[in-house]
Protein backbone atom coordinates (compact mmCIF):
# COMPACT_ATOMS: atom_id res chain seq x y z
CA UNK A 1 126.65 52.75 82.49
CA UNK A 2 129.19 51.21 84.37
CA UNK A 3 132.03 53.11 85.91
CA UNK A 4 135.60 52.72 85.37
CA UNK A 5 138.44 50.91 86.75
CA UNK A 6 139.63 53.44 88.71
CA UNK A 7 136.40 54.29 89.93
CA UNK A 8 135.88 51.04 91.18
CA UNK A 9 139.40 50.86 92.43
CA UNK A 10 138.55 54.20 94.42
CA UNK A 11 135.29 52.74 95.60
CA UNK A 12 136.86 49.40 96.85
CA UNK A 13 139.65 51.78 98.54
CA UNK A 14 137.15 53.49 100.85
CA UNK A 15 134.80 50.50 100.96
CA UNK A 16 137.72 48.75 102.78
CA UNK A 17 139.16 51.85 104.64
CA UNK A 18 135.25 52.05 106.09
CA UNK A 19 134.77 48.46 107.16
CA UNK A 20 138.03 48.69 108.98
CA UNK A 21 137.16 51.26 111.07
CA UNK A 22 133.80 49.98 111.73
CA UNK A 23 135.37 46.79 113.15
CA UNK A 24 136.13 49.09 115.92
CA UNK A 25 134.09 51.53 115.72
CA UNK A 26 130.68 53.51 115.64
CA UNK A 27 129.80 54.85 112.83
CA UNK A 28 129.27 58.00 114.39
CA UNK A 29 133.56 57.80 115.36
CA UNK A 30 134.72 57.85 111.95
CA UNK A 31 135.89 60.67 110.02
CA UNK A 32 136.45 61.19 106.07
CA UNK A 33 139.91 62.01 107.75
CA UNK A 34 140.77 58.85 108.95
CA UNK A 35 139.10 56.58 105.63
CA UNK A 36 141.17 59.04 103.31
CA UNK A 37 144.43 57.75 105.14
CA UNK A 38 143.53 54.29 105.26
CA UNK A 39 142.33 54.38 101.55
CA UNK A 40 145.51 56.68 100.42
CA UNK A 41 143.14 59.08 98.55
CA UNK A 42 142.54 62.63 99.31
CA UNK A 43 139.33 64.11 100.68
CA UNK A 44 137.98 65.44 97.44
CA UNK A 45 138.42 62.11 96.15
CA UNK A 46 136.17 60.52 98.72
CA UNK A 47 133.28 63.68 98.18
CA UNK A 48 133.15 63.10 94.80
CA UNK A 49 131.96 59.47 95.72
CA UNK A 50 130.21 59.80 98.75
CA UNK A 51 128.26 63.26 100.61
CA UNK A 52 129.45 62.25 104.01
CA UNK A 53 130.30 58.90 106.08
CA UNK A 54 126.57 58.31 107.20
CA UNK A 55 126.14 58.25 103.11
CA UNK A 56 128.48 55.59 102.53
CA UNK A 57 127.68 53.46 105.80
CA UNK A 58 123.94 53.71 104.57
CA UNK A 59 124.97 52.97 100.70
CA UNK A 60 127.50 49.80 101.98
CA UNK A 61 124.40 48.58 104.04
CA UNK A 62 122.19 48.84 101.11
CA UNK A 63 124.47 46.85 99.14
CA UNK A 64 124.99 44.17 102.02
CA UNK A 65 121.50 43.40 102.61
CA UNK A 66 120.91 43.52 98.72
CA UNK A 67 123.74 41.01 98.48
CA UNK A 68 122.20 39.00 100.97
CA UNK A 69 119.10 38.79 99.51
CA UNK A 70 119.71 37.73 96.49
CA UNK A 71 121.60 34.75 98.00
CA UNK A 72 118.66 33.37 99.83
CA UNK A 73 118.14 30.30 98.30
CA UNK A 74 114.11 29.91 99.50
CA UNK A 75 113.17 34.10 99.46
CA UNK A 76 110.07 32.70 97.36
CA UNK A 77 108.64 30.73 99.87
CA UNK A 78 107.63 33.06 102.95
CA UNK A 79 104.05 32.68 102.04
CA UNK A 80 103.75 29.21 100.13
CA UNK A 81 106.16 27.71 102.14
CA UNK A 82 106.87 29.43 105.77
CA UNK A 83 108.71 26.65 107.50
CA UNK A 84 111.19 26.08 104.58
CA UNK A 85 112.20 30.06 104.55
CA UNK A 86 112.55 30.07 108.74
CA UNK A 87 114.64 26.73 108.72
CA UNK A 88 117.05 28.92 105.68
CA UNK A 89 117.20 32.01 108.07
CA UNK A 90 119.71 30.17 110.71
CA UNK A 91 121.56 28.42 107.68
CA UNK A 92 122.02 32.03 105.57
CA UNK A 93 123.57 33.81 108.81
CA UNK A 94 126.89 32.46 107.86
CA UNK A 95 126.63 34.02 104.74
CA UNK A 96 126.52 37.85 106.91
CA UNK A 97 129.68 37.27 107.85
CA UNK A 98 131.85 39.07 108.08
CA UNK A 99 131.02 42.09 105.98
CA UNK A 100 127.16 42.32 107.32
CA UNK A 101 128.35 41.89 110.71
CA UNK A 102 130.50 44.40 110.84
CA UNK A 103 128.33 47.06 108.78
CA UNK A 104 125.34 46.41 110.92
CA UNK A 105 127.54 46.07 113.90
CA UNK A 106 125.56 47.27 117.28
CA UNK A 107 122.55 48.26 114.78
CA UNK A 108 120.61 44.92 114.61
CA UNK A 109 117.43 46.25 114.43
CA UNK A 110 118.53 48.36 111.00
CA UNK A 111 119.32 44.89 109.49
CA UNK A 112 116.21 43.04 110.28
CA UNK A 113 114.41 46.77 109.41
CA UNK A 114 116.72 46.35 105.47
CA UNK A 115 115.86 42.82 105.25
CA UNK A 116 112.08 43.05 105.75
CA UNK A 117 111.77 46.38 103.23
CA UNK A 118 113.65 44.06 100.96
CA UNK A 119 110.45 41.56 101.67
CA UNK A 120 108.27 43.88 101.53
CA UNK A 121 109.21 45.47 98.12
CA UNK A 122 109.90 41.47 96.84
CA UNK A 123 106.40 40.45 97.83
CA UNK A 124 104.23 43.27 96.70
CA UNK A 125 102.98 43.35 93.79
CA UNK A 126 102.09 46.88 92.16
CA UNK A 127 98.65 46.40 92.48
CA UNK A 128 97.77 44.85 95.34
CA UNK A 129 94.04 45.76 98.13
CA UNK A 130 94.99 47.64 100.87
CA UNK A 131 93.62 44.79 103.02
CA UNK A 132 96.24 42.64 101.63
CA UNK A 133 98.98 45.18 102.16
CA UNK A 134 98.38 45.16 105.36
CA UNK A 135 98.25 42.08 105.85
CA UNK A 136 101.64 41.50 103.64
CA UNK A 137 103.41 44.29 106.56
CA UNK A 138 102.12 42.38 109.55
CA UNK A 139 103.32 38.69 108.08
CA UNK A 140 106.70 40.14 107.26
CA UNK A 141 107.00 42.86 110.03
CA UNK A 142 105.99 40.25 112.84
CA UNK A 143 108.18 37.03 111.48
CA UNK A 144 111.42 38.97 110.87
CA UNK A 145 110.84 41.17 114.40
CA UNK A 146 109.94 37.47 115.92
CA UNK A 147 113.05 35.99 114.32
CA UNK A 148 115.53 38.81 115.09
CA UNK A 149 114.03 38.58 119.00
CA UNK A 150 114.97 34.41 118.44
CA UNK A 151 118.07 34.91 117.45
CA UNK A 152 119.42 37.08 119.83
CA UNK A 153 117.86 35.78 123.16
CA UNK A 154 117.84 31.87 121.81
CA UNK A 155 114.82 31.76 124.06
CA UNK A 156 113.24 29.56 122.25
CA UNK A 157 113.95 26.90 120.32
CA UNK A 158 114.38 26.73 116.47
CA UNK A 159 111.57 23.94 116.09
CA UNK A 160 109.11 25.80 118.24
CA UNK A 161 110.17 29.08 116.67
CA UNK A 162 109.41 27.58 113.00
CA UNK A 163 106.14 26.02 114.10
CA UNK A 164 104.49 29.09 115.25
CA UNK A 165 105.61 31.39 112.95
CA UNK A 166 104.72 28.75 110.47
CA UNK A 167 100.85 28.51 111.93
CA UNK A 168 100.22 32.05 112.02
CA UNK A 169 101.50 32.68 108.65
CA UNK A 170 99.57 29.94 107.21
CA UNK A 171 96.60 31.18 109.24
CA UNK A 172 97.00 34.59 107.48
CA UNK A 173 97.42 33.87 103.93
């Protein structure tokens, strides 16, 4: 069922008010108070939408990394393909901005935590040896840790970074 228009209006309202204030600050700053003014709607407005402001940041996260997922042009190739998937990872970061960036400001390790338990639940199948599960957690848990590491230090270079994440994922699949 989809909601109405001034349910979405509402939603957009504090979705906007939010990101505003999480330009400039932590999550942990921001009061309903302070979205209510920005959005013009009262406080029982924004409880009948939302239990509290860790709620919403956690539901506009969700719907970031959900968003940005879906627009990954190569998601399918992780384990056919490894190199193709880490040369899109640089190339999609344009794409998190600015809404990502600002939602998962000073929190990069929740984003690269969403966007591998977005692999994760992509790549497993429902039935599935719990050999291979494992195995399925450590490809995705070490490239996306490995990657998040690479982009933020630039330590190493994006040739040398593709090539060895390449070689061990082809070594365990």
């Amino acid at each position: 069922m989809t909601d109405d228009l001034r349910v979405i209006k509402t939603k957009q309202q504090i979705k906007t008010a939010f990101l505003d204030l999480r330009a400039t600050k932590p999550v942990n700053r921001i009061t309903v108070k302070s979205i209510c003014e920005l959005a013009l709607i009262n406080k029982s407005t924004f409880y009948a939408h939302y239990q509290d402001v860790f709620v919403l940041a956690d539901t506009l996260q969700k719907e970031a990394i959900d968003a940005l997922f879906d627009g990954l042009t190569y998601k399918d190739s992780l384990l056919t393909d490894p190199s193709t998937f880490i040369k899109q990872m640089p190339e999609q970061a344009p794409l998190m901005q600015p809404e990502v960036a600002i939602l998962f400001r000073d929190e990069s390790d929740s984003l690269y935590e969403h966007m591998a338990g977005k692999l994760l639940e992509y790549y497993m199948p429902a039935a599935m040896t719990p050999e291979a599960e494992i195995r399925l957690a450590f490809i995705i848990g070490g490239a996306t840790t490995t990657m998040k590491r690479f982009m933020q230090s630039k330590q190493y270079s994006p040739e040398l970074l593709e090539a060895t994440i390449t070689q061990l994922i082809k070594s365990l699949t």
